[in-house]
Protein backbone atom coordinates (compact mmCIF):
# COMPACT_ATOMS: atom_id res chain seq x y z
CA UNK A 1 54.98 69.86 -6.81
CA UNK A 2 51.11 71.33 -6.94
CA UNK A 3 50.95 72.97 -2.94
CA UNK A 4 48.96 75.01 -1.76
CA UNK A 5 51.22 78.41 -1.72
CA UNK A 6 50.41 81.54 -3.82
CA UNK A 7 49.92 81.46 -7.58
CA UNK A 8 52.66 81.00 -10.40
CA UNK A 9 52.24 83.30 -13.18
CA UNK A 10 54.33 82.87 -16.11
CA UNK A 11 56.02 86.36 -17.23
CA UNK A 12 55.16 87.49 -13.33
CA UNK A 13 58.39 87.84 -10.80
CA UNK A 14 57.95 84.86 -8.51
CA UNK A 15 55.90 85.83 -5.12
CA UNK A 16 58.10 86.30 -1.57
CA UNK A 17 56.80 83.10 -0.18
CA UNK A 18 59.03 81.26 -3.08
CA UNK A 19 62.09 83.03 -2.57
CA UNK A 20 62.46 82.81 1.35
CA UNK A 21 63.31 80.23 3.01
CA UNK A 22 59.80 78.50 4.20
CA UNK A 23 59.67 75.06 5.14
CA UNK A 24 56.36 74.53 6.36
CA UNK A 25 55.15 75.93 2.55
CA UNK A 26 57.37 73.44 1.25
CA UNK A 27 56.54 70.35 3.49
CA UNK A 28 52.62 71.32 2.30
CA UNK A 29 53.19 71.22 -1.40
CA UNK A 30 55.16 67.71 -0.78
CA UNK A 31 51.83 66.12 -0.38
CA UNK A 32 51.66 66.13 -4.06
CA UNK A 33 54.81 64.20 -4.59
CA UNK A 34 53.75 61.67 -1.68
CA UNK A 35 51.08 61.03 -4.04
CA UNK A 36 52.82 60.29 -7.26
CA UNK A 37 55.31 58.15 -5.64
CA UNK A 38 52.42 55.76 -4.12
CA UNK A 39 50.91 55.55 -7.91
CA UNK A 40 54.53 55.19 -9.59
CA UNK A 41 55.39 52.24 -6.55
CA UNK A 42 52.16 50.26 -7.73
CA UNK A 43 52.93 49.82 -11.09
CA UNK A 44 55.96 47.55 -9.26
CA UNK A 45 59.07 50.39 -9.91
CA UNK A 46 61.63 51.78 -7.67
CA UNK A 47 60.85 54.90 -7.25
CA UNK A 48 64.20 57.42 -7.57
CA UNK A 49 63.18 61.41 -6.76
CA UNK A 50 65.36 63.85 -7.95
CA UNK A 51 65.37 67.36 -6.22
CA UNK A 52 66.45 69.93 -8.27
CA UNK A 53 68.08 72.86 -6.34
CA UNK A 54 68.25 76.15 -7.22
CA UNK A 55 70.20 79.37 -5.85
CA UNK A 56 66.95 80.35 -3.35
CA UNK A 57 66.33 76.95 -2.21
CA UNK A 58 67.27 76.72 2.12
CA UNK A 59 69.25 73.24 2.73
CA UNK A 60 66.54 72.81 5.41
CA UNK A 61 63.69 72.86 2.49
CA UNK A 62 65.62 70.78 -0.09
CA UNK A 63 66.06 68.42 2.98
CA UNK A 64 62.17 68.50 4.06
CA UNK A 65 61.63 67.27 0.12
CA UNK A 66 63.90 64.41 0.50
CA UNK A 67 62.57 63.63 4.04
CA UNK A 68 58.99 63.51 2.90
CA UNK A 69 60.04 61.60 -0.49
CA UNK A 70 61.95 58.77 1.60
CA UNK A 71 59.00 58.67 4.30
CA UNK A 72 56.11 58.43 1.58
CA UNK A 73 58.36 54.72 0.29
CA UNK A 74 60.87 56.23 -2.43
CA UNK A 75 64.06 54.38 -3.40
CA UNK A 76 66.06 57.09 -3.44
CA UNK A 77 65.54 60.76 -3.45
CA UNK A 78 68.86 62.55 -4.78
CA UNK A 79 69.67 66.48 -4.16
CA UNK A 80 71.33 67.57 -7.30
CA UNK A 81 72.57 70.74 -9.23
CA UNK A 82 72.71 69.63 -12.91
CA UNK A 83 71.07 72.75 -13.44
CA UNK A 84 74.14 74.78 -12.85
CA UNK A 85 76.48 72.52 -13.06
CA UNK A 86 75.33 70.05 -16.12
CA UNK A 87 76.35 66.60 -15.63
CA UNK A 88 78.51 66.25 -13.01
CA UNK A 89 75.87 67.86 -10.80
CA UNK A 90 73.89 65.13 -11.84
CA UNK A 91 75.90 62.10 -10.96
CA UNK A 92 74.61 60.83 -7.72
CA UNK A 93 71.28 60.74 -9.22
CA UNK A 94 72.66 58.67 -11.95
CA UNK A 95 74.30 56.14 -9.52
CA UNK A 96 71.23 56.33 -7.73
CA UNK A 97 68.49 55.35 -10.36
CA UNK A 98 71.34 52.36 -11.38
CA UNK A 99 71.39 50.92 -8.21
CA UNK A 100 67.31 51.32 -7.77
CA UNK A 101 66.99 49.08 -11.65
CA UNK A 102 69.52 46.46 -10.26
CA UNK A 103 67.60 46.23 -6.74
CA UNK A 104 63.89 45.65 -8.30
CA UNK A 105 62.13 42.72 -6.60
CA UNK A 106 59.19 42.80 -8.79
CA UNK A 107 58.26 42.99 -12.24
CA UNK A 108 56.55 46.19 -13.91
CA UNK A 109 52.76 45.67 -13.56
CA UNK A 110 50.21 47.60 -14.98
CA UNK A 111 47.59 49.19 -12.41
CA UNK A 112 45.20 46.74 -13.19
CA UNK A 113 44.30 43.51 -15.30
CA UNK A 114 44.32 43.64 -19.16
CA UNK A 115 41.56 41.71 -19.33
CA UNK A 116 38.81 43.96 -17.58
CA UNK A 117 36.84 46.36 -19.58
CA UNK A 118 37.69 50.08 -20.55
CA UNK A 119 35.70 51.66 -18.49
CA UNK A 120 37.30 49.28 -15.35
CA UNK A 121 40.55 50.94 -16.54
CA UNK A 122 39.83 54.21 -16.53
CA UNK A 123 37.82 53.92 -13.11
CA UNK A 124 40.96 52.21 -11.82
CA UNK A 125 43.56 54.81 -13.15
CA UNK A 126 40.78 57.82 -11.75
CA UNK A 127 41.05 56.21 -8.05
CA UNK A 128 44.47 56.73 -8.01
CA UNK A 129 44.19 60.55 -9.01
CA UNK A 130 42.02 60.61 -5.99
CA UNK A 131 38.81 60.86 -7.55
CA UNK A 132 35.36 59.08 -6.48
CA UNK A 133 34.20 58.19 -9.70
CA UNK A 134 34.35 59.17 -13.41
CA UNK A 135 31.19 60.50 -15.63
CA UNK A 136 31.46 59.39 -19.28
CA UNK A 137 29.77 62.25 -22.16
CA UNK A 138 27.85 60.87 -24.76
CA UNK A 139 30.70 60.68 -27.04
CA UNK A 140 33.07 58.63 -24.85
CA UNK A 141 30.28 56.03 -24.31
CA UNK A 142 30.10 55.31 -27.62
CA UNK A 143 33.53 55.45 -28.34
CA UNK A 144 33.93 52.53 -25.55
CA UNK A 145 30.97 50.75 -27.36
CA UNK A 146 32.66 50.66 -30.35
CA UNK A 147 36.23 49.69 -29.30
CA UNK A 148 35.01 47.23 -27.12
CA UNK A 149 32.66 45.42 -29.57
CA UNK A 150 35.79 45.69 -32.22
CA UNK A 151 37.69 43.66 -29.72
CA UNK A 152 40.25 46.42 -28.99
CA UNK A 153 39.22 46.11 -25.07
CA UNK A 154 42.40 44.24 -23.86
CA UNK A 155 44.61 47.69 -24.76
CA UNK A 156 46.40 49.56 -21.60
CA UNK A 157 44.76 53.02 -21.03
CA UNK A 158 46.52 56.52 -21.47
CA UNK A 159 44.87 59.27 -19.82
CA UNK A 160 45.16 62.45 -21.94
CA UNK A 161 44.74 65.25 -18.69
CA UNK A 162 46.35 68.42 -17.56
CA UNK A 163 49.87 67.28 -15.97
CA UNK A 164 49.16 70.36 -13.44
CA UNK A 165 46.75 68.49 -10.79
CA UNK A 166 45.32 65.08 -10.18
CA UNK A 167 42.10 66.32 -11.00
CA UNK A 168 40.77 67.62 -14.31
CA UNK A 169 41.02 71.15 -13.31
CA UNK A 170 44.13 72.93 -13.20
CA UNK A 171 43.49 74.94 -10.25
CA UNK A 172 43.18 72.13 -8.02
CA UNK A 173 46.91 72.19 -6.54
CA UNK A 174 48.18 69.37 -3.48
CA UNK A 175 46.75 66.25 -3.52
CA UNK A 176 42.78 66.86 -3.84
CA UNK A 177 40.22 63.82 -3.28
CA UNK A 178 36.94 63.15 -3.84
CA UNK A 179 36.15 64.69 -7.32
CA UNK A 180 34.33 63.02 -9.82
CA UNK A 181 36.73 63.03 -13.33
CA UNK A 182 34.96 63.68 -16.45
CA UNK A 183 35.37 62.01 -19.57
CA UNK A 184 34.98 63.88 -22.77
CA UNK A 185 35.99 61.60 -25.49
CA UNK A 186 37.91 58.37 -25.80
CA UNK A 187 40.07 57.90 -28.79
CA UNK A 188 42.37 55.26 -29.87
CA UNK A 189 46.10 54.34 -31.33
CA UNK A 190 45.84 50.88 -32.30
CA UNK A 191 49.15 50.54 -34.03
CA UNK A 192 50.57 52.27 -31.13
CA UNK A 193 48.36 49.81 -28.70
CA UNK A 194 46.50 52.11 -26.46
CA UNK A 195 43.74 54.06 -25.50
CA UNK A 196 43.17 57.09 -24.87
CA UNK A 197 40.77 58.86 -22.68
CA UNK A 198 40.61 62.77 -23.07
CA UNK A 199 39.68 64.00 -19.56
CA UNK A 200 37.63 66.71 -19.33
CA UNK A 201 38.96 70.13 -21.91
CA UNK A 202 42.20 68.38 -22.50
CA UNK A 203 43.85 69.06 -25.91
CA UNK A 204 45.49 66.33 -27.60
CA UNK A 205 47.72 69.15 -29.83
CA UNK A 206 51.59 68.45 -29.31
CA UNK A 207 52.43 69.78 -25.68
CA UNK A 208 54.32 73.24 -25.39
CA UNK A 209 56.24 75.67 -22.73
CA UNK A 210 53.83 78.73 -21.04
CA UNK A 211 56.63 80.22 -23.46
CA UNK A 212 57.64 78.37 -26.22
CA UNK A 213 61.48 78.59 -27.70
CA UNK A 214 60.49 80.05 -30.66
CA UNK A 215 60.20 83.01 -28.69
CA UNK A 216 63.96 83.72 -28.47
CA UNK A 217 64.90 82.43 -32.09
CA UNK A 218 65.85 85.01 -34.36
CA UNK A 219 68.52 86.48 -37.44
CA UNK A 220 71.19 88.22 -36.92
CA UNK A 221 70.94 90.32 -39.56
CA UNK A 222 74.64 91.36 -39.54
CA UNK A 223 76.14 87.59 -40.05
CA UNK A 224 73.20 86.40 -41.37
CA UNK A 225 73.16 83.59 -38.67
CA UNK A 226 70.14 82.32 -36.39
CA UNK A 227 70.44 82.68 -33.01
CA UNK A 228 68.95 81.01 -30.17
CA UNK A 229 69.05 77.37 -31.32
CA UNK A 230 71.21 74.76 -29.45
């Protein structure tokens, strides 16, 4: 969840305000997850939450989490421990997404008709970030003028944007509203059937870690065997 709390540095030790037990920091960063289980419930899904728990979570914060996610319309919201445990700490949530598939009363939906145009899409995905409006660049307008008059219109859109805020900026933590998203480029995958909008510095390169793996991969150079893969 994006809150509000003091800054996560990767490679830093975690600040005091994560490792104490502090509801009310909690409950504020749960406005985030509010919001992505209203977007996830209007494409017509049950929505199942699954709260991870670690050694320094309180019972009374992983609690507050699974309060907020049943109040804001979830399905389900499971407190596991697959983390330590693997899968048997997993199991509930298991049961729990099975019976949310079985107990669907609508079908999946996209978030809006197929039929309107591109930029109706993208305006339509960008309201439920929060945001007020979208401003195309040069580039993406013709990119829409192209697709469109090739016909490729009726495609679903996938929003290439950082996964850490609604918004196009990173910083922006919670649930902000009121932004206007920015639209650098729009590209396409035709065989794949979409397209895809690249919101504002967003890289489409293949996604990695703060630290990728690669970082603890290495020879042992007395058996001669790599270590660190799995």
């Amino acid at each position: 969840m994006h809150g509000g709390g003091p800054a996560v540095v990767a490679g830093m030790p975690l600040d005091h305000a994560y490792l104490t037990e502090n509801v009310g920091l909690v409950e504020a960063g749960c406005v985030n997850l509010a919001r992505h289980i209203a977007n996830t419930k209007s494409y017509g899904v049950n929505v199942v939450v699954a709260v991870n728990k670690f050694s320094t979570d309180a019972k009374s914060e992983l609690n507050a989490v699974r309060n907020v996610a049943l109040a804001a319309g979830a399905y389900d919201a499971v407190i596991c421990t697959h983390h330590a445990h693997g899968g048997r700490g997993a199991v509930d949530l298991g049961i729990a997404v099975q019976k949310a598939c079985e107990n669907l009363t609508q079908p999946f939906k996209f978030l809006y008709p197929l039929d309107i145009s591109i930029k109706d899409k993208i305006e339509a995905i960008a309201r439920s970030y929060g945001a007020s409006g979208v401003v195309y660049s040069k580039q993406a307008e013709k990119q829409i003028e192209m697709y469109s008059r090739q016909g490729f219109s009726g495609l679903p859109i996938c929003m290439a944007k950082t996964q850490y805020s609604f918004s196009h900026n990173a910083a922006e933590k919670g649930a902000p509203s009121g932004f206007v998203l920015p639209i650098r480029d729009v590209r396409a995958s035709i065989g794949a059937g979409f397209i895809y909008p690249l919101v504002g510095t967003m890289s489409t390169m293949p996604g990695l870690p703060t630290r990728p793996r690669f970082y603890e991969i290495d020879l042992d150079t007395t058996t001669g065997k790599v270590i660190g893969l799995s």
